[in-house]
PDB file of N, CA and C in Angstrom:
ATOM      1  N   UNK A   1      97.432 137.663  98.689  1.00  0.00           N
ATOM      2  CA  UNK A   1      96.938 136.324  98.919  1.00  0.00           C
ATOM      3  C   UNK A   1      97.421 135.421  97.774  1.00  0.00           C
ATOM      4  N   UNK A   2      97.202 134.447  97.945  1.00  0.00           N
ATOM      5  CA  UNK A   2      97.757 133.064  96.871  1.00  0.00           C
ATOM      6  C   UNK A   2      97.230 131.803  97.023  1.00  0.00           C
ATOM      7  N   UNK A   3      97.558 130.793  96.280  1.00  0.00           N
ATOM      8  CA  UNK A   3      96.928 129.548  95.830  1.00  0.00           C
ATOM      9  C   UNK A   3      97.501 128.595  96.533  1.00  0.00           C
ATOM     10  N   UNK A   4      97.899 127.961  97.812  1.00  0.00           N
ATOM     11  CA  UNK A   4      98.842 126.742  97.769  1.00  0.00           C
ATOM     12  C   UNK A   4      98.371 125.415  97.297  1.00  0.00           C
ATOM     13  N   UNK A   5      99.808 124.870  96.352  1.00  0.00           N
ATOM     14  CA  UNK A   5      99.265 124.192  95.850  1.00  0.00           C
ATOM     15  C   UNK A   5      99.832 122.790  96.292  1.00  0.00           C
ATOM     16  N   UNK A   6      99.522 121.932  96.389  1.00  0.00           N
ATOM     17  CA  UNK A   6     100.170 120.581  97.745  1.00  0.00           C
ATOM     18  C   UNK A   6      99.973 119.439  96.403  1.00  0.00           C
ATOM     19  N   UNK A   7     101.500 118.626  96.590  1.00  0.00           N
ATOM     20  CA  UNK A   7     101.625 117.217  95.677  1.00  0.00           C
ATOM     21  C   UNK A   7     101.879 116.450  96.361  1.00  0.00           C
ATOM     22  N   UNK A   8     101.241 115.307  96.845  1.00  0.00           N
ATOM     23  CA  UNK A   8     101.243 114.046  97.535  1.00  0.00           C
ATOM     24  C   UNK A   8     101.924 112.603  96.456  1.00  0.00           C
ATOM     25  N   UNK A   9     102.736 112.136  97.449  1.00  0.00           N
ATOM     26  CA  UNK A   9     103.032 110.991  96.769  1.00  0.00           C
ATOM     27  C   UNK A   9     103.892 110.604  95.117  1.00  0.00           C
ATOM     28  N   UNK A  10     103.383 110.062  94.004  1.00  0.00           N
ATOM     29  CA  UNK A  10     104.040 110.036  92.915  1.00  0.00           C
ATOM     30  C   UNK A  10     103.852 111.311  92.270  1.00  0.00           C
ATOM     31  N   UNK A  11     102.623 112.005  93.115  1.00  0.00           N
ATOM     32  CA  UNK A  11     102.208 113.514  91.961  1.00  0.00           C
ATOM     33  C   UNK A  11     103.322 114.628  92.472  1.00  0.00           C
ATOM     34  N   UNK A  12     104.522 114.082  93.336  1.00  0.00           N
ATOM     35  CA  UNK A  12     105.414 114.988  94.159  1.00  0.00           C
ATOM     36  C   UNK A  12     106.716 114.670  93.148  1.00  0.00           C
ATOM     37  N   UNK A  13     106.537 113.186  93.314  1.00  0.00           N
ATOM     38  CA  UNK A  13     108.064 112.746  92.224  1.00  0.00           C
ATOM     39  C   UNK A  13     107.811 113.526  90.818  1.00  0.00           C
ATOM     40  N   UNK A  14     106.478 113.596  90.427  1.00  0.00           N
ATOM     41  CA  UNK A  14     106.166 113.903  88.774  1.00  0.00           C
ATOM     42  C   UNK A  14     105.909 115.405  88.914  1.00  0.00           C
ATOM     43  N   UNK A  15     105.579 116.175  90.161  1.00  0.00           N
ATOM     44  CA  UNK A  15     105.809 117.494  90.105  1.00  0.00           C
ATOM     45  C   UNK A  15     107.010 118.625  90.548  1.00  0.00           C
ATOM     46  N   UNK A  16     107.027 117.764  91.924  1.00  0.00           N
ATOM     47  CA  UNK A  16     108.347 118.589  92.572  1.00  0.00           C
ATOM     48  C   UNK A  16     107.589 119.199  94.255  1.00  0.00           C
ATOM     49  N   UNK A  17     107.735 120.124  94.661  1.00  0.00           N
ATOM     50  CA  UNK A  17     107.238 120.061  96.006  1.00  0.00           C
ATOM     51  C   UNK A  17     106.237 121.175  95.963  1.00  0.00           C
ATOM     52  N   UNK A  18     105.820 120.880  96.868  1.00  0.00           N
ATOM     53  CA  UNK A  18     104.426 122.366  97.178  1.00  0.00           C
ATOM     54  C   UNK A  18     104.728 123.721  97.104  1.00  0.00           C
ATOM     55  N   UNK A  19     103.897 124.594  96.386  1.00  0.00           N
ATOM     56  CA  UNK A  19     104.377 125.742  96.082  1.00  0.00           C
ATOM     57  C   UNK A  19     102.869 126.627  96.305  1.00  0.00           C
ATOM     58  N   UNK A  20     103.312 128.038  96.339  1.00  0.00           N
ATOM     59  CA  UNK A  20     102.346 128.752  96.386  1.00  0.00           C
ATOM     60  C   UNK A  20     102.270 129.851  95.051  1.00  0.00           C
ATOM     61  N   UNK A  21     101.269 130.153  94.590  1.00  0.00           N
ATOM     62  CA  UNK A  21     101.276 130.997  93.764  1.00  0.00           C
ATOM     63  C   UNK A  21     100.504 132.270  93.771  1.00  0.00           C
ATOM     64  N   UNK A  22     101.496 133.626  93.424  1.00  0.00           N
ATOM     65  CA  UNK A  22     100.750 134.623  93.911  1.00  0.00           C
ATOM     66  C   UNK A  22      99.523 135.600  93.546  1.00  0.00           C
ATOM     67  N   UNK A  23      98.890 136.424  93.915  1.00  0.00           N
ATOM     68  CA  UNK A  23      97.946 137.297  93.429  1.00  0.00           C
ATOM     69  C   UNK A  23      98.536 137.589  92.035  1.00  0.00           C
ATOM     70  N   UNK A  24      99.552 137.943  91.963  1.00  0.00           N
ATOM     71  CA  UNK A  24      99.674 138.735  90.639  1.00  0.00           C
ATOM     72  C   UNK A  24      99.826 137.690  89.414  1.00  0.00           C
ATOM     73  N   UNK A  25     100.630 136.771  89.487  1.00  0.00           N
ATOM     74  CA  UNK A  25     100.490 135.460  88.618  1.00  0.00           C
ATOM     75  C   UNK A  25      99.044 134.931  88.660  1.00  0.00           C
ATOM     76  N   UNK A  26      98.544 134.645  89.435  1.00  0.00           N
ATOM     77  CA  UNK A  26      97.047 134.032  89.304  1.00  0.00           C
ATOM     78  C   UNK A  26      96.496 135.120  88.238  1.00  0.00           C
ATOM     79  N   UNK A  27      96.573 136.522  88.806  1.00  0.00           N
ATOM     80  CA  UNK A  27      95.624 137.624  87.262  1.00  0.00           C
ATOM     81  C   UNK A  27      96.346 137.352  86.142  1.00  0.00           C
ATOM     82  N   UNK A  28      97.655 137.433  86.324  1.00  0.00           N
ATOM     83  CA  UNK A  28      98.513 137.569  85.047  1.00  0.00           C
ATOM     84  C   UNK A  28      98.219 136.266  83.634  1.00  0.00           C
ATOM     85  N   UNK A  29      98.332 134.960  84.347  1.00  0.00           N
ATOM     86  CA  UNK A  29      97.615 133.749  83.845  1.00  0.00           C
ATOM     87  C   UNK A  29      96.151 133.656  83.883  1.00  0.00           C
ATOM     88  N   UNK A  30      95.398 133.612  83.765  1.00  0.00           N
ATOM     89  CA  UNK A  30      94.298 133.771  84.502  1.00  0.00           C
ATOM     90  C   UNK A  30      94.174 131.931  85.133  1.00  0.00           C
ATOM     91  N   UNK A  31      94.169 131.871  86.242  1.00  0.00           N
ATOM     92  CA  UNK A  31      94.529 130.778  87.008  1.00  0.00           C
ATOM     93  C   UNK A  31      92.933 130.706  87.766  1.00  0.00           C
ATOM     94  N   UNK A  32      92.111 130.722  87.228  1.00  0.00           N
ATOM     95  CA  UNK A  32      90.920 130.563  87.171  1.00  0.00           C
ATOM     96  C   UNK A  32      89.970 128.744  87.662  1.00  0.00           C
ATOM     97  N   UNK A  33      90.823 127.681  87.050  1.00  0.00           N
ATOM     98  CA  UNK A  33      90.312 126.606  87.446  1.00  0.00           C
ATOM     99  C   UNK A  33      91.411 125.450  87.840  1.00  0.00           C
ATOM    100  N   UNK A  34      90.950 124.144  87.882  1.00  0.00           N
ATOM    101  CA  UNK A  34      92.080 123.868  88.271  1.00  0.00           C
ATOM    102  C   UNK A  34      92.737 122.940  87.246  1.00  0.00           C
ATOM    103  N   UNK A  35      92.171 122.983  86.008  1.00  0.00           N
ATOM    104  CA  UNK A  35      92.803 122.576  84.799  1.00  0.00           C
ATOM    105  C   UNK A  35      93.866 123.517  84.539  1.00  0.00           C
ATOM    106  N   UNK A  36      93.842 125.214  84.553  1.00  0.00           N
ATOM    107  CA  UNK A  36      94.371 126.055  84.242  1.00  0.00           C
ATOM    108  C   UNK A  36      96.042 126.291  85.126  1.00  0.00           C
ATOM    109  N   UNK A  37      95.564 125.941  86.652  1.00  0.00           N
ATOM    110  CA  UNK A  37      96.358 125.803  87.810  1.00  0.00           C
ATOM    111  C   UNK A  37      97.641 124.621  87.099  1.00  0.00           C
ATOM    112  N   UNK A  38      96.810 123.472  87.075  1.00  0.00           N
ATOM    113  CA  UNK A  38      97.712 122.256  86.556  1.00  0.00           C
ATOM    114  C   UNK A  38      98.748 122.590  85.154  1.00  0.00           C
ATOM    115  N   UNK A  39      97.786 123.383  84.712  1.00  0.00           N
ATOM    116  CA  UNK A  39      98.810 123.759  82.860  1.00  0.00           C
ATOM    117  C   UNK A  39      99.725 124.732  83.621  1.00  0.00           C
ATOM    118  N   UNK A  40      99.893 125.884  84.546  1.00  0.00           N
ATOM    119  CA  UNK A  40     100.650 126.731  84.713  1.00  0.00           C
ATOM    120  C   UNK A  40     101.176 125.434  85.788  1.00  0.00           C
ATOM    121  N   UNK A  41     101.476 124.964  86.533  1.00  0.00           N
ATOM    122  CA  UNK A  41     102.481 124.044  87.406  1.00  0.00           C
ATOM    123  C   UNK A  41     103.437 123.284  86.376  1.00  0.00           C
ATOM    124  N   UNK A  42     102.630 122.740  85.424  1.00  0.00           N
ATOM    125  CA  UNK A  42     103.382 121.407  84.937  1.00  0.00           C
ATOM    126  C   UNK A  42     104.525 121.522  83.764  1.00  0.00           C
ATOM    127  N   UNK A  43     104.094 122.973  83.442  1.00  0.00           N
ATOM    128  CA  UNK A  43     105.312 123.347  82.264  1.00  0.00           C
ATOM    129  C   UNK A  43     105.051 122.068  81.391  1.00  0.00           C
ATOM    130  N   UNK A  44     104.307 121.464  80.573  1.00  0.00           N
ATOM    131  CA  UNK A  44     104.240 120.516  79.636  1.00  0.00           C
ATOM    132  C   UNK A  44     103.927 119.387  80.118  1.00  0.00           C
ATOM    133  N   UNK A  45     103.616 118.795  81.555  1.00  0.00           N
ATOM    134  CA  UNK A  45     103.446 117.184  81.685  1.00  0.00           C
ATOM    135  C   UNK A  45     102.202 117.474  81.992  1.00  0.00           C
ATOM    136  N   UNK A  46     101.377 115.987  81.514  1.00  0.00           N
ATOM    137  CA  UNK A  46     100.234 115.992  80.932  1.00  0.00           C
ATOM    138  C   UNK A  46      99.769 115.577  82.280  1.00  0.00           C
ATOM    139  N   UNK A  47      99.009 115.563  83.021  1.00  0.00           N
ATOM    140  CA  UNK A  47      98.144 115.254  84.102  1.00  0.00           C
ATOM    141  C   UNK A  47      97.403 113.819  84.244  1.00  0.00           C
ATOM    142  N   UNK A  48      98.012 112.909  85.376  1.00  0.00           N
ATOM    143  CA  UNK A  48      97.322 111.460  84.711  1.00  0.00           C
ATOM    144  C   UNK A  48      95.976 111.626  84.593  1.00  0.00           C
ATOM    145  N   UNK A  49      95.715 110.359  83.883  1.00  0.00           N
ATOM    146  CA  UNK A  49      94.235 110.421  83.867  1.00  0.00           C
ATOM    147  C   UNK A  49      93.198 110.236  85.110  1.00  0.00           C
ATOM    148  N   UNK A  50      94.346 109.308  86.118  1.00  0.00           N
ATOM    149  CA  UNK A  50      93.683 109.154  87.343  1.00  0.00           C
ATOM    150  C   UNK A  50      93.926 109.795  88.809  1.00  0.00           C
ATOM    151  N   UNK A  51      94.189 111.044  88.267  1.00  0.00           N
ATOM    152  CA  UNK A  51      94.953 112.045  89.748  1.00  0.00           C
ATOM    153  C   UNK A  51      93.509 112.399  90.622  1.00  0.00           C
ATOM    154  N   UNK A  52      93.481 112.478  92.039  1.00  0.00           N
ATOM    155  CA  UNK A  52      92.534 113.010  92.481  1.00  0.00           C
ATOM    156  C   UNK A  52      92.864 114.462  92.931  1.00  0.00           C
ATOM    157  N   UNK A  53      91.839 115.054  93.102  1.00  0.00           N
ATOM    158  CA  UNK A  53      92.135 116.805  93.196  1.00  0.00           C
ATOM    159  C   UNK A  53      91.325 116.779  94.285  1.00  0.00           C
ATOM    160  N   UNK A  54      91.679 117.650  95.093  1.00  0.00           N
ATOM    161  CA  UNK A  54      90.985 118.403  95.877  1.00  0.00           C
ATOM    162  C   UNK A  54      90.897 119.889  96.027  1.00  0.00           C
ATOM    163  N   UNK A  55      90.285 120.979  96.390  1.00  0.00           N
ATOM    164  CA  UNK A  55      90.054 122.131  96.686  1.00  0.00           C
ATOM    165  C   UNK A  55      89.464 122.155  98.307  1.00  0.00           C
ATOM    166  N   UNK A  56      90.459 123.132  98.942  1.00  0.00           N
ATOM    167  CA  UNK A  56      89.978 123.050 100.322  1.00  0.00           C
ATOM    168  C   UNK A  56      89.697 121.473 100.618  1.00  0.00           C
ATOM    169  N   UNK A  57      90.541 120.880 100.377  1.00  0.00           N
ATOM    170  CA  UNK A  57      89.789 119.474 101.327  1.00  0.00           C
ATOM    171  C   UNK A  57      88.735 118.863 100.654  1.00  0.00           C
ATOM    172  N   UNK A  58      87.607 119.239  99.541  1.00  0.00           N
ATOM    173  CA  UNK A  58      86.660 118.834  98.843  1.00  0.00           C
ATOM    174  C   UNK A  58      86.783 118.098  97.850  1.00  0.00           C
ATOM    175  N   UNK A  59      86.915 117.050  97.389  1.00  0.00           N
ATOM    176  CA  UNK A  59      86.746 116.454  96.090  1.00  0.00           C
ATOM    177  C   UNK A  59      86.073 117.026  94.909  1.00  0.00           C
ATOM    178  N   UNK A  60      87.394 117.908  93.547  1.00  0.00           N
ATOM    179  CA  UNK A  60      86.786 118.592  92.633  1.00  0.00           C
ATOM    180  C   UNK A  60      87.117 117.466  91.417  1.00  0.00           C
ATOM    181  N   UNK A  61      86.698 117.835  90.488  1.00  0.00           N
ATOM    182  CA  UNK A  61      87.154 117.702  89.195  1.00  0.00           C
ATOM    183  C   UNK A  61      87.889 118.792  88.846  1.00  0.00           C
ATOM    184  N   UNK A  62      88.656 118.962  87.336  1.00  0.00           N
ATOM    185  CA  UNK A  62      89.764 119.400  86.817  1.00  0.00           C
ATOM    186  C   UNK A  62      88.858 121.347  86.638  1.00  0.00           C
ATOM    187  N   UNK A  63      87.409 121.282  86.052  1.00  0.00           N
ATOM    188  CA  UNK A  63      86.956 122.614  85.386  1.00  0.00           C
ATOM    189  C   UNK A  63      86.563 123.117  86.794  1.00  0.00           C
ATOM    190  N   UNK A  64      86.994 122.785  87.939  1.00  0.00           N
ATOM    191  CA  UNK A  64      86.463 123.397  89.129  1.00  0.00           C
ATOM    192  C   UNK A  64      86.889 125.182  89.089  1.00  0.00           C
ATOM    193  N   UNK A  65      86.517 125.568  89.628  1.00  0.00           N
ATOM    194  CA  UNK A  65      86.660 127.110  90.333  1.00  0.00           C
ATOM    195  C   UNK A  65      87.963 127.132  91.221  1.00  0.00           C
ATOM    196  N   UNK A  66      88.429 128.042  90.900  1.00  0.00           N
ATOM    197  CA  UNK A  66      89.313 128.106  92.058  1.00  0.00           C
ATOM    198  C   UNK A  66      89.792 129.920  92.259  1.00  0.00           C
ATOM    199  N   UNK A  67      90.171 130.061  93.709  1.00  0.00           N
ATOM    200  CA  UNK A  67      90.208 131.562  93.683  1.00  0.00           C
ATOM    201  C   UNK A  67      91.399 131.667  95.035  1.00  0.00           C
ATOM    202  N   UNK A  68      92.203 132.690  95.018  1.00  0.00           N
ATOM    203  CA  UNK A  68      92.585 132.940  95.426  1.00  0.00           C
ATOM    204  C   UNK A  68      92.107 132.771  97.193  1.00  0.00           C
ATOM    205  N   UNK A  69      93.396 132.345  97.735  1.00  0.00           N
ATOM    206  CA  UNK A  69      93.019 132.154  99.198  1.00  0.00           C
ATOM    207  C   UNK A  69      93.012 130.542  99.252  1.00  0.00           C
ATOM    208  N   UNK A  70      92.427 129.515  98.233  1.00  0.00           N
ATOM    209  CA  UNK A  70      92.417 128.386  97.957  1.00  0.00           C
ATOM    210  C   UNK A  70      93.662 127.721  98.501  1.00  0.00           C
ATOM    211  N   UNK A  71      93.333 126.345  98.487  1.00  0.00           N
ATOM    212  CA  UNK A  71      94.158 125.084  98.693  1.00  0.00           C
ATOM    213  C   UNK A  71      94.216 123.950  97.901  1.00  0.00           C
ATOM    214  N   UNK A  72      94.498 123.910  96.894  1.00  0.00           N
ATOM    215  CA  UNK A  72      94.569 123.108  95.863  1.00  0.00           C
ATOM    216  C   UNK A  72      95.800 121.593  95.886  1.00  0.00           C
ATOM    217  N   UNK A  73      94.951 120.245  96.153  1.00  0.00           N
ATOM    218  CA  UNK A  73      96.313 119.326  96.062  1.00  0.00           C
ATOM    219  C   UNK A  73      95.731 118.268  94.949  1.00  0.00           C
ATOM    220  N   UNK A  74      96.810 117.844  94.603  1.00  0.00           N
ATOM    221  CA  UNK A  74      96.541 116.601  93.637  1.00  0.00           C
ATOM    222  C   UNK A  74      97.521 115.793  94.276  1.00  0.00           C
ATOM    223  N   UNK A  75      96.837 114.166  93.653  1.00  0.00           N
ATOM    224  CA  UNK A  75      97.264 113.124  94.511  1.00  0.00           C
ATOM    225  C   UNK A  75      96.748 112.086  93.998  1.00  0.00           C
ATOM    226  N   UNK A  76      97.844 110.611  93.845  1.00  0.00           N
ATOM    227  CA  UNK A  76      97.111 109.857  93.081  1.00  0.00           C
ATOM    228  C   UNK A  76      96.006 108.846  93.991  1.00  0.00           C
ATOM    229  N   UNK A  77      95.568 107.656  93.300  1.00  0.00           N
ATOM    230  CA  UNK A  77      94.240 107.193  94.118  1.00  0.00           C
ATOM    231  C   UNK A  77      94.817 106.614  95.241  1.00  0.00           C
ATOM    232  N   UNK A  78      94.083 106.578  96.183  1.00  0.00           N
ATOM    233  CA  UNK A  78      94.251 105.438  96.995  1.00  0.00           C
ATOM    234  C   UNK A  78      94.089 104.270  96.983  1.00  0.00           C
ATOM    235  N   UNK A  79      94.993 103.235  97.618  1.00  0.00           N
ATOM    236  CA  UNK A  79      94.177 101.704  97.415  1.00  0.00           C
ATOM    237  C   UNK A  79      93.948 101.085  98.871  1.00  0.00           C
ATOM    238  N   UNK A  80      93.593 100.620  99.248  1.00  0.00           N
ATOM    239  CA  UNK A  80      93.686  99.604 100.683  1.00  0.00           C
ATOM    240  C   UNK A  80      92.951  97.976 100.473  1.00  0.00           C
ATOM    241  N   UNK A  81      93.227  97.704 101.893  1.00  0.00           N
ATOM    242  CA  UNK A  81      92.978  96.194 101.458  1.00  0.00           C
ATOM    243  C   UNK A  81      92.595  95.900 102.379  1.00  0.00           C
TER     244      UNK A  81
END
């Protein structure tokens, strides 16, 4: 099983495209939240301050839980008018 992890929009230009990550990397890192998720994706770029996250579809913050089987996307805000 594994993590997919989905970048919408500028968080696609500043990441690169959707990827999945596997059982054995998730233990190996311990890929535990989704601060941890973001440090193993980004190889050094710092995470804006205003990215929204989701898990499964849910609105998390960064120290969320995350576990294998998950769906993890970041994405910046929305605006409308």
């Amino acid at each position: 099983m594994s993590i997919h992890v989905k970048f919408f929009a500028s968080m696609r230009d500043l990441m690169g495209d959707d990827r999945d990550i596997d059982a054995a990397t998730i233990k190996e890192h311990d890929i535990d939240t989704v601060d941890v998720l973001w440090n193993y994706c980004a190889a050094g770029k710092e995470r804006p301050a205003n990215v929204l996250i989701a898990v499964n579809m849910d609105y998390v913050d960064a120290q969320s839980a995350i576990k294998e089987g998950d769906e993890v996307a970041f994405f910046p805000p929305v605006t409308g008018g």
